[in-house]
Protein backbone atom coordinates (compact mmCIF):
# COMPACT_ATOMS: atom_id res chain seq x y z
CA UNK A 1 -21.75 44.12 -5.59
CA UNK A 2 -19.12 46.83 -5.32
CA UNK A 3 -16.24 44.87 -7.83
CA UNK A 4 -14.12 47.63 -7.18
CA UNK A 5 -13.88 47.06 -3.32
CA UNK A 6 -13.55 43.09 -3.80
CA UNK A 7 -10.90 43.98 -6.31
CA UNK A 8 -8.89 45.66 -3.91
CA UNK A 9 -9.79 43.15 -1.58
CA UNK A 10 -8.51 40.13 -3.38
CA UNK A 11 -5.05 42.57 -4.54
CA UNK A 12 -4.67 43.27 -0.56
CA UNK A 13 -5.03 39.55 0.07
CA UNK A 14 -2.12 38.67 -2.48
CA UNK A 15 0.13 41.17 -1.50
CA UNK A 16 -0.09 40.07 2.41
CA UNK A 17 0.66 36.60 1.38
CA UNK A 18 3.57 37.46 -0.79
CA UNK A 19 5.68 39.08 2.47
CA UNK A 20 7.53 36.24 3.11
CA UNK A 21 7.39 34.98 7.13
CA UNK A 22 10.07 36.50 9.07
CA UNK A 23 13.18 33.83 9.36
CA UNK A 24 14.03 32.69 12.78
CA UNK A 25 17.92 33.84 13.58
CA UNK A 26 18.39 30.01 13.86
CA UNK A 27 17.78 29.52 9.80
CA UNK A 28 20.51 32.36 9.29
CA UNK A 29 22.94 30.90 11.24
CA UNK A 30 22.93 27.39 10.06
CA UNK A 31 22.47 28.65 6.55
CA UNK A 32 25.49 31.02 7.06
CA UNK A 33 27.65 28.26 8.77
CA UNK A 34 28.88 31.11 11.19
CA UNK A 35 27.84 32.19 14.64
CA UNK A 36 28.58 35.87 15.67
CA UNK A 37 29.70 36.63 19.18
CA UNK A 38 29.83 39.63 21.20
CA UNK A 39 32.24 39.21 23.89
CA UNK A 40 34.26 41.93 26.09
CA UNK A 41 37.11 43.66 23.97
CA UNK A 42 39.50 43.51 26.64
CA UNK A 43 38.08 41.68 30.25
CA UNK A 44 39.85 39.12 31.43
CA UNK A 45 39.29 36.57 32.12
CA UNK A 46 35.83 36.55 30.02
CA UNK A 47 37.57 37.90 26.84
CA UNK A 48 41.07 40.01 25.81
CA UNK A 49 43.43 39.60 23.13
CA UNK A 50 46.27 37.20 23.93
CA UNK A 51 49.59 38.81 24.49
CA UNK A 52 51.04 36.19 22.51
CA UNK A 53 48.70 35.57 18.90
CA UNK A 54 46.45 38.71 19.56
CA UNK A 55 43.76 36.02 19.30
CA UNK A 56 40.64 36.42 21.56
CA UNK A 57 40.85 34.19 24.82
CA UNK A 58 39.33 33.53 27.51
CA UNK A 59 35.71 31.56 29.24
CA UNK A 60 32.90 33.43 26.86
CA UNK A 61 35.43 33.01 24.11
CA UNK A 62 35.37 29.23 24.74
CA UNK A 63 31.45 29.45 25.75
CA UNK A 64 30.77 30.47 22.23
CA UNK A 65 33.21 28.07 20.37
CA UNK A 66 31.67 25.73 22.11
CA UNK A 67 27.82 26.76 21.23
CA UNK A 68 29.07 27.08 17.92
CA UNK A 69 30.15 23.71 17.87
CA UNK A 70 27.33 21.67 18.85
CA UNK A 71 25.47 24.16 16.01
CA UNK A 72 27.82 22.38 13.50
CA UNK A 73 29.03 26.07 12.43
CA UNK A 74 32.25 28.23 12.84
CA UNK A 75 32.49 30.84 15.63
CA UNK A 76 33.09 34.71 14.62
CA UNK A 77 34.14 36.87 17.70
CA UNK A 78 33.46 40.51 17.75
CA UNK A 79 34.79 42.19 20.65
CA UNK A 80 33.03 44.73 21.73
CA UNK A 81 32.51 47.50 24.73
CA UNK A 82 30.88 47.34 27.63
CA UNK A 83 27.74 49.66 26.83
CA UNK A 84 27.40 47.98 22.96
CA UNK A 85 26.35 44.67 24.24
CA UNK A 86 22.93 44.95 24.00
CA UNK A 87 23.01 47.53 21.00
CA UNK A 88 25.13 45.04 19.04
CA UNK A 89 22.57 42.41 19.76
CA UNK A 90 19.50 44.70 18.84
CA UNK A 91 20.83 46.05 15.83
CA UNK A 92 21.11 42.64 14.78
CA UNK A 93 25.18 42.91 14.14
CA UNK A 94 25.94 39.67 15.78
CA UNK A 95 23.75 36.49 16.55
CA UNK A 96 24.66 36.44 20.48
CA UNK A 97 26.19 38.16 23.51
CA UNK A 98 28.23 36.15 24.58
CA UNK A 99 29.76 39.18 27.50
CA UNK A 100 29.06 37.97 31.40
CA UNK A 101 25.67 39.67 30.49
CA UNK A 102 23.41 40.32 33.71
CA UNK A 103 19.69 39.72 33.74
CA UNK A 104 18.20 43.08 34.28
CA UNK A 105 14.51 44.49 33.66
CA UNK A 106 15.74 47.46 31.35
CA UNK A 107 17.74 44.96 29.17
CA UNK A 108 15.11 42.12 29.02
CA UNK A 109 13.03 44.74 27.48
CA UNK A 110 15.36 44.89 24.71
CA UNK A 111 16.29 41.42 23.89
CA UNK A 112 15.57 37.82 24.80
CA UNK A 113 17.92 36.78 27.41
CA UNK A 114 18.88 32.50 27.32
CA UNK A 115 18.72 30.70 30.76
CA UNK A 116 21.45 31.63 33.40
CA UNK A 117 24.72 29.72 33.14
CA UNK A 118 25.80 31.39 36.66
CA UNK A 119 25.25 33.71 39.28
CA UNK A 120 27.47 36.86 39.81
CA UNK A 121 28.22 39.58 42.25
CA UNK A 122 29.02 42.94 41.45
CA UNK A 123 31.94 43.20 44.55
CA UNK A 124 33.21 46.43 46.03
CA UNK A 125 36.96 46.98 46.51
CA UNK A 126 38.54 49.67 48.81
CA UNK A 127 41.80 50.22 49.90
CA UNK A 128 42.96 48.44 52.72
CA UNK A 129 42.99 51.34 55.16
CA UNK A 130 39.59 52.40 53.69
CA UNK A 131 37.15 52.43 57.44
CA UNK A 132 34.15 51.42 55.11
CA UNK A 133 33.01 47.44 56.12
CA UNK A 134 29.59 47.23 54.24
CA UNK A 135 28.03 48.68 51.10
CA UNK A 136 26.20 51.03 53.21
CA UNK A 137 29.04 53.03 54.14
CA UNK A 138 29.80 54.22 50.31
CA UNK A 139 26.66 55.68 50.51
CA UNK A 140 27.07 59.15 48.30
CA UNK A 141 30.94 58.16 47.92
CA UNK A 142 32.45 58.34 44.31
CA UNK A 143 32.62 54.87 43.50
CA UNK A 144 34.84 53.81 40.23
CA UNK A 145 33.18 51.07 37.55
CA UNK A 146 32.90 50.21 33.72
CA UNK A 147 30.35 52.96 32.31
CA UNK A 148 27.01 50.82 30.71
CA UNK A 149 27.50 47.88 33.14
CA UNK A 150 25.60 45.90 36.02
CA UNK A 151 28.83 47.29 37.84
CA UNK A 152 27.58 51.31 37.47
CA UNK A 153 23.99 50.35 38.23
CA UNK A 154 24.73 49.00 41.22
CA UNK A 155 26.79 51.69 42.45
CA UNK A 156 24.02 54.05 41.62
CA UNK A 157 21.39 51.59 43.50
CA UNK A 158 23.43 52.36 46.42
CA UNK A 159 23.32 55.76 45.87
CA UNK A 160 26.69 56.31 45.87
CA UNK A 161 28.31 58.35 42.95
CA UNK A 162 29.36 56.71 39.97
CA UNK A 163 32.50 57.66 38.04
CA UNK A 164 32.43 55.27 35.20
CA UNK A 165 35.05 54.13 32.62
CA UNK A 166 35.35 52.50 29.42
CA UNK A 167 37.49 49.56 31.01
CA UNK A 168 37.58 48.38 34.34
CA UNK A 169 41.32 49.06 34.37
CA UNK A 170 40.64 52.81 33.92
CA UNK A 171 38.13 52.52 36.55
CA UNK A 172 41.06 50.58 38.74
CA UNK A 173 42.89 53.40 37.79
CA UNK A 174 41.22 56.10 39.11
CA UNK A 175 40.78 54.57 42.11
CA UNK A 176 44.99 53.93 42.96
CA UNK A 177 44.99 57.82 42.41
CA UNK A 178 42.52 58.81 44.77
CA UNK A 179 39.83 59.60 42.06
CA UNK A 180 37.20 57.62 43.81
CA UNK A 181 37.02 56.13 47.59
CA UNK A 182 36.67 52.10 45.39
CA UNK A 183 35.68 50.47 42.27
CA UNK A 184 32.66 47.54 42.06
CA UNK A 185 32.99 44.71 38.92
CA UNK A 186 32.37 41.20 38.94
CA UNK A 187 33.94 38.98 41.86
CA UNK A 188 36.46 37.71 39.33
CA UNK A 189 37.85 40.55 38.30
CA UNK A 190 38.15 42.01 41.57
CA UNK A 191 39.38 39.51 43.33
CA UNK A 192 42.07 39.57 40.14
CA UNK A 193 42.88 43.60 40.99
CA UNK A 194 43.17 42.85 44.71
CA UNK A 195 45.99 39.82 44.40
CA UNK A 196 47.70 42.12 42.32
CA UNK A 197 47.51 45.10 44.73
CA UNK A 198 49.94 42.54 47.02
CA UNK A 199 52.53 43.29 45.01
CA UNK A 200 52.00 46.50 42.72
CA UNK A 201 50.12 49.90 43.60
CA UNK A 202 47.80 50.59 46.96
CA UNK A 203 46.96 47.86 48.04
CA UNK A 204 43.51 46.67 48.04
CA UNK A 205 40.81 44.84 49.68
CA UNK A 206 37.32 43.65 48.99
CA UNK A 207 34.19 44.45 51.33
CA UNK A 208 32.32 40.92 52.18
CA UNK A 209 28.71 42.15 51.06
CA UNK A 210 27.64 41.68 47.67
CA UNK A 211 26.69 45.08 46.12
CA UNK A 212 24.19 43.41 43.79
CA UNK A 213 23.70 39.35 42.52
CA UNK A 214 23.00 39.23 39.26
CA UNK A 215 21.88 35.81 37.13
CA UNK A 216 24.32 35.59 34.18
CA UNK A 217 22.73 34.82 30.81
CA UNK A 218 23.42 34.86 26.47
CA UNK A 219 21.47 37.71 24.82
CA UNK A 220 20.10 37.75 21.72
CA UNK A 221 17.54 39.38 19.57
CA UNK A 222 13.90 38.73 20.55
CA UNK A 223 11.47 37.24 18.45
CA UNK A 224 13.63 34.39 17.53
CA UNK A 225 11.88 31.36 19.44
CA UNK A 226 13.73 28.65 17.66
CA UNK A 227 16.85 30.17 18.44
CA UNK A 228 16.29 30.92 22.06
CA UNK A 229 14.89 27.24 22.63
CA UNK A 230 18.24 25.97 20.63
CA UNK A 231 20.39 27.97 23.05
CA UNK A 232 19.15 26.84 26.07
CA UNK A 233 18.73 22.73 24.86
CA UNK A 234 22.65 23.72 23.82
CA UNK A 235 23.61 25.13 27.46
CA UNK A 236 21.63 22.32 29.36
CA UNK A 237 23.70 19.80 27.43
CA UNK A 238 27.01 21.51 27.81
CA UNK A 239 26.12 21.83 31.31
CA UNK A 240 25.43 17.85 31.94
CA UNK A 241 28.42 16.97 29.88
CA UNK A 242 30.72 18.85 32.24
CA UNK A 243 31.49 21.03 29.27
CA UNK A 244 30.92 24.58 31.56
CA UNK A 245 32.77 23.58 34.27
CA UNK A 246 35.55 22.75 32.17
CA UNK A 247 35.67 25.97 31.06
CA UNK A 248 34.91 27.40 34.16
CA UNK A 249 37.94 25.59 35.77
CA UNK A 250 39.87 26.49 32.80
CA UNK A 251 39.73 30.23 33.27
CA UNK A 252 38.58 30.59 37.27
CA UNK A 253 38.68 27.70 38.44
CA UNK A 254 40.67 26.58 41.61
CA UNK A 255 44.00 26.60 39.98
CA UNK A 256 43.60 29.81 38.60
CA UNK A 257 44.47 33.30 39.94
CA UNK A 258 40.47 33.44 40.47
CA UNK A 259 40.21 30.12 42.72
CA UNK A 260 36.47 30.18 42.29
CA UNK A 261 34.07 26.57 41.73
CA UNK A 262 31.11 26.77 39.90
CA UNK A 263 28.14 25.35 41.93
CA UNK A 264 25.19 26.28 39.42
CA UNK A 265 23.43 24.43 37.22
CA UNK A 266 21.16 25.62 33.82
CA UNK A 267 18.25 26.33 35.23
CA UNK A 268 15.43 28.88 33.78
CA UNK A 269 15.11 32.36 35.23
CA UNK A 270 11.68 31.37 36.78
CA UNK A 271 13.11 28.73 38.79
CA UNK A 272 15.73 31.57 40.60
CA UNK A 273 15.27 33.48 43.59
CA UNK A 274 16.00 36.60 42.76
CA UNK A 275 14.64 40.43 42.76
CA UNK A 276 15.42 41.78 39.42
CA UNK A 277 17.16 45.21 38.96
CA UNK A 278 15.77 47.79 36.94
C-alpha cells in the first residue's frame, strides 16, 4: 500500500470538510437584523429624497420596509443609479434590488430575480405636434432614456437611436431642447412628465403602443435558495393582505398624479405570457 498517497488522501479529505458550507443570504440577514435595499437615487415615484427630511420616499421604499418587516429586521436604503442595480446586487453590496427591476435574459444571467409584483411598459413620449402615432415610426430616430435601463433597450430593440442619461429628467431634458425626437421610461413616469408638460415646457404626449412590457421583479444574488423562496412566501403574503396595493394606491394609485390600479397578482414568471428581452 502506497501510505504516502492515502496520507494525502485522508489530509485532502479533512481539509474539504473543514470549508465551512456557504451561508444562505437569508442567515446574514436575520443574523445582521438589517436588510439592504437598492432602490433608484432619485425616480419618483419608486424612490427620491423628500424635499422636506431628505429621507428616501416613495413605493420600493415602502416595498422594502415592508419586506423588512415581516423579516423581523430593520430596512437600510442605498440609493443607487440606474446601471448599478444589478452590479450592487452581484457584488454582494446590498441584500436586494428593490429598483422597478425588469425581467430580462441578460440580467437573469446575473442574479436570481423573485416573482413579478407587476407588469410595466416602457412608454414613448413625443411632443404633441410630433406626426409619429406608433413605435414604428421612431424607427432610426434619436430617442432620449435613462442609460443601463429596460427604457434604452427598448429603444435600441426598435432600432431607433438611443441617447441615454443618467436620470430620466436629463433624458426629459434633452428632449424639450430638441436633442432627441422623444424619451421612453416606465408608464408612470411618463405619464408624470406629460401632465406636467400642460403647464411647463413643450408640451407632451404619449404614443398608445407599448414599446416593450416588461414583468417587474426583486433581484438578488443567486445561489441563495432560502432567500429567494423567503422573498417570494413574503410578496405572496403582502400581496393577499392587500399590503401592495396599499402601496400601490399610496404612490400611483387613482388619487395620485399617476391614476393607475394595480390588477396583478404574485404569480411566478412561468405562469406569465411573455417573450423575454435579451
Amino acid at each position: 500500500m502506497n501510505w504516502k498517497c492515502l496520507t494525502f488522501t485522508f489530509a485532502l479529505a479533512a481539509s474539504t470538510a473543514a470549508v465551512p458550507a456557504k451561508a444562505d443570504q437569508l442567515d446574514t440577514i436575520l443574523e445582521n437584523k438589517t436588510l439592504r435595499c437598492a432602490t433608484f437615487a432619485d425616480v419618483p415615484p419608486f424612490a427620491a429624497p423628500d424635499p422636506k427630511s431628505r429621507e428616501m420616499v416613495g413605493f420600493d421604499v415602502d416595498l422594502c420596509n415592508a419586506i423588512a418587516r415581516e423579516l423581523g429586521v430593520e430596512a437600510q436604503i442605498k440609493p443607487v443609479s440606474v446601471e448599478a442595480r444589478v452590479p450592487e446586487v452581484k457584488l454582494g453590496r446590498v441584500d436586494l434590488a428593490v429598483a422597478n427591476l425588469a425581467y430580462t435574459q441578460s440580467r437573469a444571467e446575473q442574479i436570481q430575480f423573485s416573482d413579478p409584483y407587476y407588469l410595466a411598459k416602457e412608454m414613448l413620449i413625443v411632443p404633441v405636434d410630433d406626426p409619429g402615432t406608433k413605435k414604428a415610426d421612431y424607427v432610426g430616430q434619436r430617442i432620449a432614456s435613462s442609460k443601463g435601463s429596460t427604457s434604452e433597450l427598448s429603444v435600441k430593440l426598435n432600432k431607433s437611436e438611443p441617447l441615454t442619461f443618467q436620470d430620466t429628467a436629463s433624458a426629459y431634458l434633452a428632449v424639450q431642447q430638441g436633442k432627441a425626437r422623444g424619451i421612453v421610461g416606465n408608464t408612470m413616469t411618463m405619464t408624470k412628465f406629460v401632465n406636467e408638460s400642460k403647464t411647463r415646457g413643450k408640451e407632451m404626449r404619449m404614443i398608445e403602443e407599448p414599446m416593450l412590457f416588461q414583468p417587474i421583479g426583486i433581484g438578488m444574488a443567486k445561489d441563495n435558495p432560502k432567500l429567494t423562496a423567503k422573498v417570494n412566501e413574503v410578496l405572496r403574503k403582502l400581496d393577499a393582505d392587500g399590503e401592495i396595493n396599499k402601496i400601490w394606491d399610496k404612490w400611483l394609485g387613482p388619487d395620485t398624479e399617476y391614476k393607475m390600479s394595480r390588477t396583478e397578482k404574485v404569480v411566478p414568471l412561468s405562469e406569465l405570457k411573455f417573450d423575454p428581452i435579451p
